[in-house]
Protein backbone atom coordinates (compact mmCIF):
# COMPACT_ATOMS: atom_id res chain seq x y z
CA UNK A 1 -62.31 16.98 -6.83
CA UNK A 2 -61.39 18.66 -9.90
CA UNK A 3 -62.48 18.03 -13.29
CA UNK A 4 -58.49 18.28 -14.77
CA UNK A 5 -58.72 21.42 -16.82
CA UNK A 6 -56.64 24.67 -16.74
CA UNK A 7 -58.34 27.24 -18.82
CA UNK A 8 -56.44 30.20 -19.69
CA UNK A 9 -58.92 33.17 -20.66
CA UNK A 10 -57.30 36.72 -19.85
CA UNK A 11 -60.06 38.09 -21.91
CA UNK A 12 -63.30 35.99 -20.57
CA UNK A 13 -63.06 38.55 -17.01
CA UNK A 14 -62.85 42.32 -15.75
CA UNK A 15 -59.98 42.94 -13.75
CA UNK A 16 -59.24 45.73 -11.86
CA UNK A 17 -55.42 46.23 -10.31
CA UNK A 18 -54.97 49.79 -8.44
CA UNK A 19 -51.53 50.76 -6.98
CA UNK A 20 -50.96 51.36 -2.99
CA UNK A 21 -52.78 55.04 -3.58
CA UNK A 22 -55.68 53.00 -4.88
CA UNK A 23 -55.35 54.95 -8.37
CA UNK A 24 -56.15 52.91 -11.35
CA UNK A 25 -52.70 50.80 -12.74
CA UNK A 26 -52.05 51.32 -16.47
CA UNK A 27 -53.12 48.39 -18.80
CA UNK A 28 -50.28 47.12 -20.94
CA UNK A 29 -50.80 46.58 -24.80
CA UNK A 30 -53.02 43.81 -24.36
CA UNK A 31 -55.02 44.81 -21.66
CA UNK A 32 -55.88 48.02 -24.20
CA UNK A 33 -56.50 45.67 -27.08
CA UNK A 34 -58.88 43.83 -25.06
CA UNK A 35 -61.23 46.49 -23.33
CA UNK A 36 -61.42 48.13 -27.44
CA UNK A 37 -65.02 47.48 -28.81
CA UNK A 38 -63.56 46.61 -32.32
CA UNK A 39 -61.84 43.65 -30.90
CA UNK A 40 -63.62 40.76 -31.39
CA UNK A 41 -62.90 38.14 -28.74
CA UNK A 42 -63.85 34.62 -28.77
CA UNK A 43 -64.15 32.86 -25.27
CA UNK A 44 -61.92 30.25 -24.86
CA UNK A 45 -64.00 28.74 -21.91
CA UNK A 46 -66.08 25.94 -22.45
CA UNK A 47 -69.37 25.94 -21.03
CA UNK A 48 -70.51 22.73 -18.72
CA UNK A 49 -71.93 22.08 -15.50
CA UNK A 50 -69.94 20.86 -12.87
CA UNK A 51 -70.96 18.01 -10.51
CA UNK A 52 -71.19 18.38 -6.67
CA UNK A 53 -67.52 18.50 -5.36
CA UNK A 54 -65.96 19.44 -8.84
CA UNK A 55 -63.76 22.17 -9.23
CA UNK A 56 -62.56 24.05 -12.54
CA UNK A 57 -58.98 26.13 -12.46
CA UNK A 58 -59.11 29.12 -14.51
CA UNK A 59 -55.64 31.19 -14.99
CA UNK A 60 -55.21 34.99 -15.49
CA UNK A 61 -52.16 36.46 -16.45
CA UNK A 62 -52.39 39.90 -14.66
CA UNK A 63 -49.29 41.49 -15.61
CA UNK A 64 -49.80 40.78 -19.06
CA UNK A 65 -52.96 43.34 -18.36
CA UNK A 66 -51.70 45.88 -16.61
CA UNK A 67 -48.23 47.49 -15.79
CA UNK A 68 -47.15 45.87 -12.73
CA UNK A 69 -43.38 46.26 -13.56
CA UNK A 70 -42.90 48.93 -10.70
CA UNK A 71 -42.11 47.70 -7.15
CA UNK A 72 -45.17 48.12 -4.65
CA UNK A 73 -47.97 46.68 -3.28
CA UNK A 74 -51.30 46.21 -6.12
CA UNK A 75 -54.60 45.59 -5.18
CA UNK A 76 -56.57 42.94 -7.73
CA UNK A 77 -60.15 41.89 -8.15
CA UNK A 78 -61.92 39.83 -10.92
CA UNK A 79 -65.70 39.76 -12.02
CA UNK A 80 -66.93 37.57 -14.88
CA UNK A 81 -70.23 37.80 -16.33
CA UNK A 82 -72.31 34.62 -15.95
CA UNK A 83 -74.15 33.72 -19.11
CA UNK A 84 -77.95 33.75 -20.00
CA UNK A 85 -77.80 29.82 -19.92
CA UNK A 86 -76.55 29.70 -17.04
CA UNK A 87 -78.57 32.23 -14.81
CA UNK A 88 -77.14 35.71 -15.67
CA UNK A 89 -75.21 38.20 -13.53
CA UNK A 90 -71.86 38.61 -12.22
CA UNK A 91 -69.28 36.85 -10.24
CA UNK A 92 -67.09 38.78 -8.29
CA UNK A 93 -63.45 38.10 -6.33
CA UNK A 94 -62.40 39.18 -3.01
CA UNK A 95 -59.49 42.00 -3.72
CA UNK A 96 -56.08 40.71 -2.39
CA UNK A 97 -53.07 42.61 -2.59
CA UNK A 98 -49.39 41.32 -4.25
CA UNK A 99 -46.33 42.95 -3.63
CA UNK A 100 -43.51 43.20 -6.21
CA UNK A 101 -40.14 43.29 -5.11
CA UNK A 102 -37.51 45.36 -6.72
């Protein structure tokens, strides 16, 4: 069951895309805006409990991160911090690989 929201929030998690040599993919404009401590972001995810058997989608634009224009195989994992109110910590992805095609 979901509870009908698609969040986008490129900015609410860490993401980390390496190329098929497992070096470190360049971030784009944004992605550099983002990770500079005199940007001042605002998250754009509400905070609520879910229910038992709710679900919420969240959407990341990777390649409007990081330069992922080149064809190859990238590597991508995401880790959010969990808020105070909420427990504290970190959430982390499994890494799964995309391929771009020329």
């Amino acid at each position: 069951m979901s509870c009908g929201l698609v969040l986008k929030s490129e900015g609410d998690y860490s993401v980390e895309v390496r190329d098929r040599q497992g070096k470190m993919v360049r971030d784009t404009q944004l992605g550099r805006r983002l990770k500079d401590p005199g940007t001042v972001r605002i998250s754009s995810t509400p905070l609520f409990p879910l229910k038992p058997q709710e679900s919420l989608k969240d959407e990341i634009s990777v390649s409007k991160l990081y330069e992922m224009s080149s064809p190859g195989e990238y590597s991508i994992s995401v880790a959010r911090q969990v808020p105070e109110q909420l427990g504290a910590g970190v959430v982390k992805s499994n890494t799964i690989t995309v391929t771009v095609e020329p």
